[in-house]
Protein backbone atom coordinates (compact mmCIF):
# COMPACT_ATOMS: atom_id res chain seq x y z
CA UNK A 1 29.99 -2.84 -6.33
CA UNK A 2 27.51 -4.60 -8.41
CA UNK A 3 28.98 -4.95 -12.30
CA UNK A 4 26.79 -6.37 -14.83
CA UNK A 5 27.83 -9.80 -16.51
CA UNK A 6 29.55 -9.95 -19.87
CA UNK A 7 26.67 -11.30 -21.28
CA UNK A 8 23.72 -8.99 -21.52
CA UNK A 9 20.68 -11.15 -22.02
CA UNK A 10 19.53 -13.73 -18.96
CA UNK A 11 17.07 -16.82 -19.02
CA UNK A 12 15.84 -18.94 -16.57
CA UNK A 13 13.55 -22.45 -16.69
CA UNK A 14 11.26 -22.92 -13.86
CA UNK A 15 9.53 -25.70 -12.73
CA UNK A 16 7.36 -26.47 -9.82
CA UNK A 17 5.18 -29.84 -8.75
CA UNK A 18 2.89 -29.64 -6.04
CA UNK A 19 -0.42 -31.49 -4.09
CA UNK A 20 -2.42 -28.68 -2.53
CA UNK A 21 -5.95 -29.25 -1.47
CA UNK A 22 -6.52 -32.74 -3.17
CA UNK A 23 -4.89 -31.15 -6.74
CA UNK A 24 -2.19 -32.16 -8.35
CA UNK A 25 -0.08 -28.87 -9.70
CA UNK A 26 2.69 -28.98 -12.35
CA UNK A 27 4.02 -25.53 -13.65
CA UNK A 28 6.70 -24.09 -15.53
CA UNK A 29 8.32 -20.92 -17.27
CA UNK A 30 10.98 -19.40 -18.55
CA UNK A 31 12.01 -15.78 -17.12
CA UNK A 32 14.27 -13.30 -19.74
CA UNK A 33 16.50 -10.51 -18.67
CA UNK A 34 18.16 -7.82 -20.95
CA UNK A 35 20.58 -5.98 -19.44
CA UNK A 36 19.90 -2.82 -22.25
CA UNK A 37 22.65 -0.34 -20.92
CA UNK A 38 24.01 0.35 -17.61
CA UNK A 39 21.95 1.01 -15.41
CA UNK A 40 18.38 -0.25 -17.53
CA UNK A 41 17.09 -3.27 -18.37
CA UNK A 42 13.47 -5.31 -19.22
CA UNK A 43 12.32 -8.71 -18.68
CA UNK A 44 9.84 -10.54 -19.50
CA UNK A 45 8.04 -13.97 -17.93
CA UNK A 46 6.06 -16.85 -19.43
CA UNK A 47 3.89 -19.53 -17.54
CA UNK A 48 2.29 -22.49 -18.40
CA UNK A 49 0.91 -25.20 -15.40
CA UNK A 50 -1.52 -27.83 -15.25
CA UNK A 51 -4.15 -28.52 -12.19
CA UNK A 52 -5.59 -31.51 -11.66
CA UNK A 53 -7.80 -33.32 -9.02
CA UNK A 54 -10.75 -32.52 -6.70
CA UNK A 55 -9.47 -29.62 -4.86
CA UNK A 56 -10.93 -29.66 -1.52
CA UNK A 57 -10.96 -25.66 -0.92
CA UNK A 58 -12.68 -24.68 -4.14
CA UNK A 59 -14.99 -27.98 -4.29
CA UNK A 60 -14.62 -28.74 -7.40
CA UNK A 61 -12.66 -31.31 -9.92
CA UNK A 62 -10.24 -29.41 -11.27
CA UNK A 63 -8.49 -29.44 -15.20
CA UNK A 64 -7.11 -26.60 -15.91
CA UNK A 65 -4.06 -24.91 -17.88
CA UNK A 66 -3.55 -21.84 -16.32
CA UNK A 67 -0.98 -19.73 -18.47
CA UNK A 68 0.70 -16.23 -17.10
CA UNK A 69 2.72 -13.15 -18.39
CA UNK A 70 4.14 -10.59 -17.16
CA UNK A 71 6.85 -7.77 -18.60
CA UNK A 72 9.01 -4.88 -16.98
CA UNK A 73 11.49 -2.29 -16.95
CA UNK A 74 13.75 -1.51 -13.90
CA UNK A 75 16.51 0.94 -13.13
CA UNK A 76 19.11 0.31 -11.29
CA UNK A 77 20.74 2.71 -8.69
CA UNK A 78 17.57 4.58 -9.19
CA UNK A 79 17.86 8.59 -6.81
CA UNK A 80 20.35 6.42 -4.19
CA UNK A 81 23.31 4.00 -4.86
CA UNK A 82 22.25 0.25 -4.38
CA UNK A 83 18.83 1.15 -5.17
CA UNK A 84 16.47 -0.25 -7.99
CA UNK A 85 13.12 0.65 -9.17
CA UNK A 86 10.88 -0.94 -11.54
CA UNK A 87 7.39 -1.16 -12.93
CA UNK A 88 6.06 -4.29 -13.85
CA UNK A 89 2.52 -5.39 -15.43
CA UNK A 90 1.02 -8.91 -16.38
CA UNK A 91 -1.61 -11.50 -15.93
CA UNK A 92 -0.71 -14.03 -13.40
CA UNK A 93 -3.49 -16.77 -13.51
CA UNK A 94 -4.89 -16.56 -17.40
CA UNK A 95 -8.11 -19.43 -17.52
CA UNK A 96 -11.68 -19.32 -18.10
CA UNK A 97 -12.95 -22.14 -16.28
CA UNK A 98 -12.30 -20.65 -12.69
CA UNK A 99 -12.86 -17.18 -11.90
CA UNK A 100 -11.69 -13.91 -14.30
CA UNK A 101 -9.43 -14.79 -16.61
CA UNK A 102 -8.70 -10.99 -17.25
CA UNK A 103 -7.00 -10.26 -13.78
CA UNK A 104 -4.37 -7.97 -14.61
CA UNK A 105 -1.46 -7.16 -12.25
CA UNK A 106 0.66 -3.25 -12.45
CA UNK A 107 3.26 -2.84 -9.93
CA UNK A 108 5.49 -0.31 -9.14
CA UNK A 109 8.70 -0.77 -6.55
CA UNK A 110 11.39 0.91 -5.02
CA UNK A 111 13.92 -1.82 -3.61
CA UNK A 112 17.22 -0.95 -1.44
CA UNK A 113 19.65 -2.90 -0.44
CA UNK A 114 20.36 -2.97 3.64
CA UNK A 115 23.77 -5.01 3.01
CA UNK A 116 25.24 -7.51 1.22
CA UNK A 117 22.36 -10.36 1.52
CA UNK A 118 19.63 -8.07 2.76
CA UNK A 119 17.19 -5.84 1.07
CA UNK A 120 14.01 -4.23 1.55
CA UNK A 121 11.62 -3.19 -1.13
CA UNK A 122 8.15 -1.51 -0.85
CA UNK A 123 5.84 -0.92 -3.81
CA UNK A 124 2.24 -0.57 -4.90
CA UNK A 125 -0.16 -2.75 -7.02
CA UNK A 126 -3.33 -2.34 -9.11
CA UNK A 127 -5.19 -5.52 -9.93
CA UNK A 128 -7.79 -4.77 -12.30
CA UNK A 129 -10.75 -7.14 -12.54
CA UNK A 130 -9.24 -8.81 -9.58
CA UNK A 131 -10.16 -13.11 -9.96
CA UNK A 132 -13.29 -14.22 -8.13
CA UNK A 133 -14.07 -10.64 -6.56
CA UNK A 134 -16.71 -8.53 -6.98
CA UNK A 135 -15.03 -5.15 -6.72
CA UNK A 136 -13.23 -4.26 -10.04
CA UNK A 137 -9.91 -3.10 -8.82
CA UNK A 138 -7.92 -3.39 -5.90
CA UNK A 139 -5.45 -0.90 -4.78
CA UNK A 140 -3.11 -2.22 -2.40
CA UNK A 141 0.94 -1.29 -0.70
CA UNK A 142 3.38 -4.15 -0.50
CA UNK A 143 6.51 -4.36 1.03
CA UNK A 144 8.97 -7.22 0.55
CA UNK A 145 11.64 -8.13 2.77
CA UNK A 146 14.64 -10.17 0.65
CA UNK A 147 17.24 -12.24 1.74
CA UNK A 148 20.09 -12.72 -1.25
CA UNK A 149 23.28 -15.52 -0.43
């Protein structure tokens, strides 16, 4: 049985470094849960990185400082026990210099958990003025496969 901790509100620091393509990629964020009242809660995700270098794929020098958002709701033990839901919407690659910095993300997901570390969890997603594409949204299923220890 999943029980909620005693403290309501979550946060978590991120940071990645990477060299991809001849670029040099710092990022970090900081990712908020509230736990409103069992079984709802929102959260909420901020992103800052910096990309530097000539990146080989694009074919270009590259200094940028990408930011990204993104804020939700989810339900937990949504129609079937172990279950979640959630819709989610935000912008995950916000900066002028390369492509649309308008790209917005909406997401909807169903996830269930197959046992104790596994869990499976379709959904859908709208990207609206999708970066460097010339249709002006894309409509597309995911499905996630998860793997909890």
């Amino acid at each position: 049985e999943y029980t909620l901790p005693k403290q309501p509100i979550t946060v978590r620091l991120q940071y990645t470094h990477a060299e991809i393509n001849g670029s040099t990629i710092n990022a970090g964020g900081i990712n908020a849960e509230w736990a409103i009242k069992r079984p709802f809660g929102v959260f909420g995700r901020l992103g800052i990185g910096n990309y530097n270098g000539f990146n080989t794929a694009l074919g270009q020098d590259l200094d940028l400082n990408p930011k990204s958002w993104a804020l939700g709701f989810a339900v937990r033990n949504f129609l079937i026990p172990g279950s979640r839901a959630g819709i989610a919407i935000g912008q995950p690659f916000v900066e002028n210099k390369v492509g649309n910095a308008t790209q917005t993300n909406l997401e909807g997901y169903f996830g269930l958990s197959l046992n104790d570390h596994f869990n499976i969890s379709p959904g859908f997603l709208i990207v609206s003025n999708p970066n460097n594409r010339d249709s002006s949204t894309i409509w597309q299923w995911v499905i996630r496969f998860g793997f909890e220890f």
